[in-house]
C-alpha atoms as a PDB file:
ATOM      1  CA  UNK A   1     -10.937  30.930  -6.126  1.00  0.00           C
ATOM      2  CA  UNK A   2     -12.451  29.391  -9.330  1.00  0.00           C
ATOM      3  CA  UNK A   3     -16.617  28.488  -9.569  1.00  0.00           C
ATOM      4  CA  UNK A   4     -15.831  24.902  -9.403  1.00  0.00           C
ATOM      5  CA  UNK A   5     -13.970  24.808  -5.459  1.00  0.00           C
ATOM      6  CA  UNK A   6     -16.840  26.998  -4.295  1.00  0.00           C
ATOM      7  CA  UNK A   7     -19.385  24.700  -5.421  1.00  0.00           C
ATOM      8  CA  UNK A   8     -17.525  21.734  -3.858  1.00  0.00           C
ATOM      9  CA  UNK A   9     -17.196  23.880  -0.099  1.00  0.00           C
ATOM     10  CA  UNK A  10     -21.088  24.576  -0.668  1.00  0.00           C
ATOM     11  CA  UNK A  11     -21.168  20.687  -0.296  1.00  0.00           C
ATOM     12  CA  UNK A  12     -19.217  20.115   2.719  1.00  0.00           C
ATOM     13  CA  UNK A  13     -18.307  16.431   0.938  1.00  0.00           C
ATOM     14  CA  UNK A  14     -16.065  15.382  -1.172  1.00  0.00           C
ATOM     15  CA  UNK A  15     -14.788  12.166  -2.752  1.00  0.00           C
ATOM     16  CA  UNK A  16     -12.068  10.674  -1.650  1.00  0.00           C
ATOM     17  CA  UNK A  17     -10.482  11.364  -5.358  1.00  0.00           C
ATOM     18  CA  UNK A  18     -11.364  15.016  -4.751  1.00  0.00           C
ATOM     19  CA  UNK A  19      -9.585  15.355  -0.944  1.00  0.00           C
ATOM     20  CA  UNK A  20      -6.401  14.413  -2.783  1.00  0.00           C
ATOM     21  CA  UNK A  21      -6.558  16.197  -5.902  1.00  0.00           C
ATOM     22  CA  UNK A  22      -7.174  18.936  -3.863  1.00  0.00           C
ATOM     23  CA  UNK A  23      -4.265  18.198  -1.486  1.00  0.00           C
ATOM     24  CA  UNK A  24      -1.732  17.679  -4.908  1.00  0.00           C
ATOM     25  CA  UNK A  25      -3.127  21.530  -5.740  1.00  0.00           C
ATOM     26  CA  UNK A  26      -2.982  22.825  -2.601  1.00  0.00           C
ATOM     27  CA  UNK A  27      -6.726  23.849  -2.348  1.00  0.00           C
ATOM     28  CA  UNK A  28      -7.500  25.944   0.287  1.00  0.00           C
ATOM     29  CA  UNK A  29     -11.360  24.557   0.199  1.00  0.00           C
ATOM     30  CA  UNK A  30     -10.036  21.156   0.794  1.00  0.00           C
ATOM     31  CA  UNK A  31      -7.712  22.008   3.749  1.00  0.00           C
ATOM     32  CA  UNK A  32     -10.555  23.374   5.304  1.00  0.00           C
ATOM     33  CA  UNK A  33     -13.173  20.969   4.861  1.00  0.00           C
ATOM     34  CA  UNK A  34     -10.239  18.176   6.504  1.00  0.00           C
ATOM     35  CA  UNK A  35      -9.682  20.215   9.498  1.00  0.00           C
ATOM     36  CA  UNK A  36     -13.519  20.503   9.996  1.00  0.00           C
ATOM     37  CA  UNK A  37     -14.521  17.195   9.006  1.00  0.00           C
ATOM     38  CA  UNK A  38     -11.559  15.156  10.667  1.00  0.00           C
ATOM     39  CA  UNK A  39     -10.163  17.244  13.768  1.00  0.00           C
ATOM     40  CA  UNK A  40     -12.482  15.907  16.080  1.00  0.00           C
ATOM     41  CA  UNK A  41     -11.967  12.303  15.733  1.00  0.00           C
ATOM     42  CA  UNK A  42      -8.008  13.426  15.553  1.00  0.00           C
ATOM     43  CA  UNK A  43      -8.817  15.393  18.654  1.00  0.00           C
ATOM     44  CA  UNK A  44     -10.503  12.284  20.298  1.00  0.00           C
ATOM     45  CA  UNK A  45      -7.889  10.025  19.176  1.00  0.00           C
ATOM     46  CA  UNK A  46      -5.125  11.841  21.146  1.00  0.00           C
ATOM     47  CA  UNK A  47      -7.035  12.129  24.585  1.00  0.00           C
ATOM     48  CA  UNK A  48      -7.405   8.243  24.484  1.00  0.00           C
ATOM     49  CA  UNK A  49      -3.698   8.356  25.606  1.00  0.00           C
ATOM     50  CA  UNK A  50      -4.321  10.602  28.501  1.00  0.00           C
ATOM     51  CA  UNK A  51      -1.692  12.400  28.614  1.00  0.00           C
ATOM     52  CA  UNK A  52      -1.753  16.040  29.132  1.00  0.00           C
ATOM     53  CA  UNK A  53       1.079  16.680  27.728  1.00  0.00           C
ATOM     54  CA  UNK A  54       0.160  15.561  24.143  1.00  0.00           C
ATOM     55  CA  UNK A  55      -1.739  18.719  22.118  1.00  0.00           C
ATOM     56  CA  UNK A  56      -4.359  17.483  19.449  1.00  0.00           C
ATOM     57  CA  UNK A  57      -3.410  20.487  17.817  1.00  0.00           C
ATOM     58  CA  UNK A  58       0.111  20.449  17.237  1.00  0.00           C
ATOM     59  CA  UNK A  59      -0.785  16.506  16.747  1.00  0.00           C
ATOM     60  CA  UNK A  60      -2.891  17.089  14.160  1.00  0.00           C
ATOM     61  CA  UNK A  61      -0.852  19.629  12.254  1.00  0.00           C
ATOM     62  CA  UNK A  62       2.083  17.280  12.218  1.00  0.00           C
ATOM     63  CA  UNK A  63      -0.222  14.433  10.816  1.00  0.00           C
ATOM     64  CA  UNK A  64      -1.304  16.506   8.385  1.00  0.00           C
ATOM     65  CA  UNK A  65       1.544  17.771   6.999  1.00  0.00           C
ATOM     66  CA  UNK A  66       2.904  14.399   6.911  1.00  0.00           C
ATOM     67  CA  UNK A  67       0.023  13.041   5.020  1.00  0.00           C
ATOM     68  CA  UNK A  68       0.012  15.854   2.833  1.00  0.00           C
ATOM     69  CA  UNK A  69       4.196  15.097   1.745  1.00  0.00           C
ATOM     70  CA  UNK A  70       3.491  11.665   1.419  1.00  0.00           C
ATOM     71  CA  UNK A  71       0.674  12.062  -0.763  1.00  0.00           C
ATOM     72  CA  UNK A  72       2.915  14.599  -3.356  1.00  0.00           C
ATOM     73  CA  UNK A  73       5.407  12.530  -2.841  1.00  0.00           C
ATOM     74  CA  UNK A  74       3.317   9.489  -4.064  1.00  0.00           C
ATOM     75  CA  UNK A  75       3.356   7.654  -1.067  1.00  0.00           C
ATOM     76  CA  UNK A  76      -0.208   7.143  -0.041  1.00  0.00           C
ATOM     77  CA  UNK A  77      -1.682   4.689  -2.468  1.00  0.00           C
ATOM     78  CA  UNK A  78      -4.971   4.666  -1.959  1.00  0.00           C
ATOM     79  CA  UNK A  79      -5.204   1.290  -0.227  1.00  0.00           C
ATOM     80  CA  UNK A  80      -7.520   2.922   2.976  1.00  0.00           C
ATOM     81  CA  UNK A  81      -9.341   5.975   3.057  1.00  0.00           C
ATOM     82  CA  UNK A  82      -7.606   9.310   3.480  1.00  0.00           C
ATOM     83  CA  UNK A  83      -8.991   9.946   7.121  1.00  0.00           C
ATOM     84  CA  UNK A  84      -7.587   6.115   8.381  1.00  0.00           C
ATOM     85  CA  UNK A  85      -3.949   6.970   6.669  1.00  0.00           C
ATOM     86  CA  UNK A  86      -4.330  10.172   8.373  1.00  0.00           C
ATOM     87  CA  UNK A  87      -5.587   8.997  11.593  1.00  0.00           C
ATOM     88  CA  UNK A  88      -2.757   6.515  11.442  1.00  0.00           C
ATOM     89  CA  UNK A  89       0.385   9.347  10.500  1.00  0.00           C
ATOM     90  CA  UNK A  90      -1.107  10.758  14.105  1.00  0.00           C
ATOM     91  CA  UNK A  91      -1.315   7.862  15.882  1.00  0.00           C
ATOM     92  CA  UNK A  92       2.430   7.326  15.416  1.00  0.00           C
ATOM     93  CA  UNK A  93       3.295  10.747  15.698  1.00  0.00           C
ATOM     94  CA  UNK A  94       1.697  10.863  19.032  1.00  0.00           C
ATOM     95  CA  UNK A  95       3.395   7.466  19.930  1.00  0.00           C
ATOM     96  CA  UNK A  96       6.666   9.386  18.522  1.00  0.00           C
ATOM     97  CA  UNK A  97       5.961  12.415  21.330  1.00  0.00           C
ATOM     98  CA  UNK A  98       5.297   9.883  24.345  1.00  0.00           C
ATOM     99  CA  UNK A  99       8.500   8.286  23.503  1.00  0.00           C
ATOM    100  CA  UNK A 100      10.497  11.489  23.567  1.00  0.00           C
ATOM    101  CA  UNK A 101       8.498  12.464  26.954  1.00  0.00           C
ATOM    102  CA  UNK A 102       9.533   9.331  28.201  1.00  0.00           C
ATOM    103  CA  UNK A 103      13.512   9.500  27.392  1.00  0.00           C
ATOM    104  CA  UNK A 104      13.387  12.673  28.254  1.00  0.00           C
ATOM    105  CA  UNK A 105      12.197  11.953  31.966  1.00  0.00           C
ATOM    106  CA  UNK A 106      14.657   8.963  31.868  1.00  0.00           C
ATOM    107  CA  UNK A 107      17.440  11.340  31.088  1.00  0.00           C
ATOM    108  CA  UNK A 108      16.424  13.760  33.891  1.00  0.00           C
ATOM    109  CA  UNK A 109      16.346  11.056  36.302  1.00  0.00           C
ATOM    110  CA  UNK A 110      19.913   9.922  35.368  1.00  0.00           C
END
């Protein structure tokens, strides 16, 4: 781990610029300071639907890797900060899950 990404943990911040130059290089530093720094309000976000079925965790893994293939794939633009964009990939992925809960209830119904 070079000098420079220890320095930048020590901080527990970093720029915006930084979170996704450090997603593009797959820093470690960086994936840890977003699962510290954003979980909770992920975590929050999710038991607003109450549902128990939904799991902030598997919620916020999904979001994350979503944000994190848009982002190499040059899809994230820069146009909101990263936590809205992500809060936003998990607030569809947990409308995604409801609406498989809900066909699939349909279908055992049928």
């Amino acid at each position: 781990m070079s000098q420079n990404a220890i320095s930048l943990y020590k901080r527990l911040s970093f720029t915006e610029h930084e979170l996704i130059r450090g997603i593009m290089e797959n820093n470690d530093m960086v994936i840890r300071f977003i699962y510290k720094k954003y979980y909770p309000g992920i975590k929050r976000m999710v038991h607003s639907f109450r549902s128990f079925r939904l799991e902030p965790d598997e919620i916020f893994q999904e979001g994350l890797t979503r944000a994190i293939v848009n982002i190499k794939d040059g899809k994230f633009q820069g146009k909101s900060s990263f936590y809205t964009y992500l809060n936003a990939i998990c607030h569809h992925v947990c409308l995604q899950e409801l609406k498989q809960l809900k066909d699939l209830s349909l279908d055992t119904q049928n």
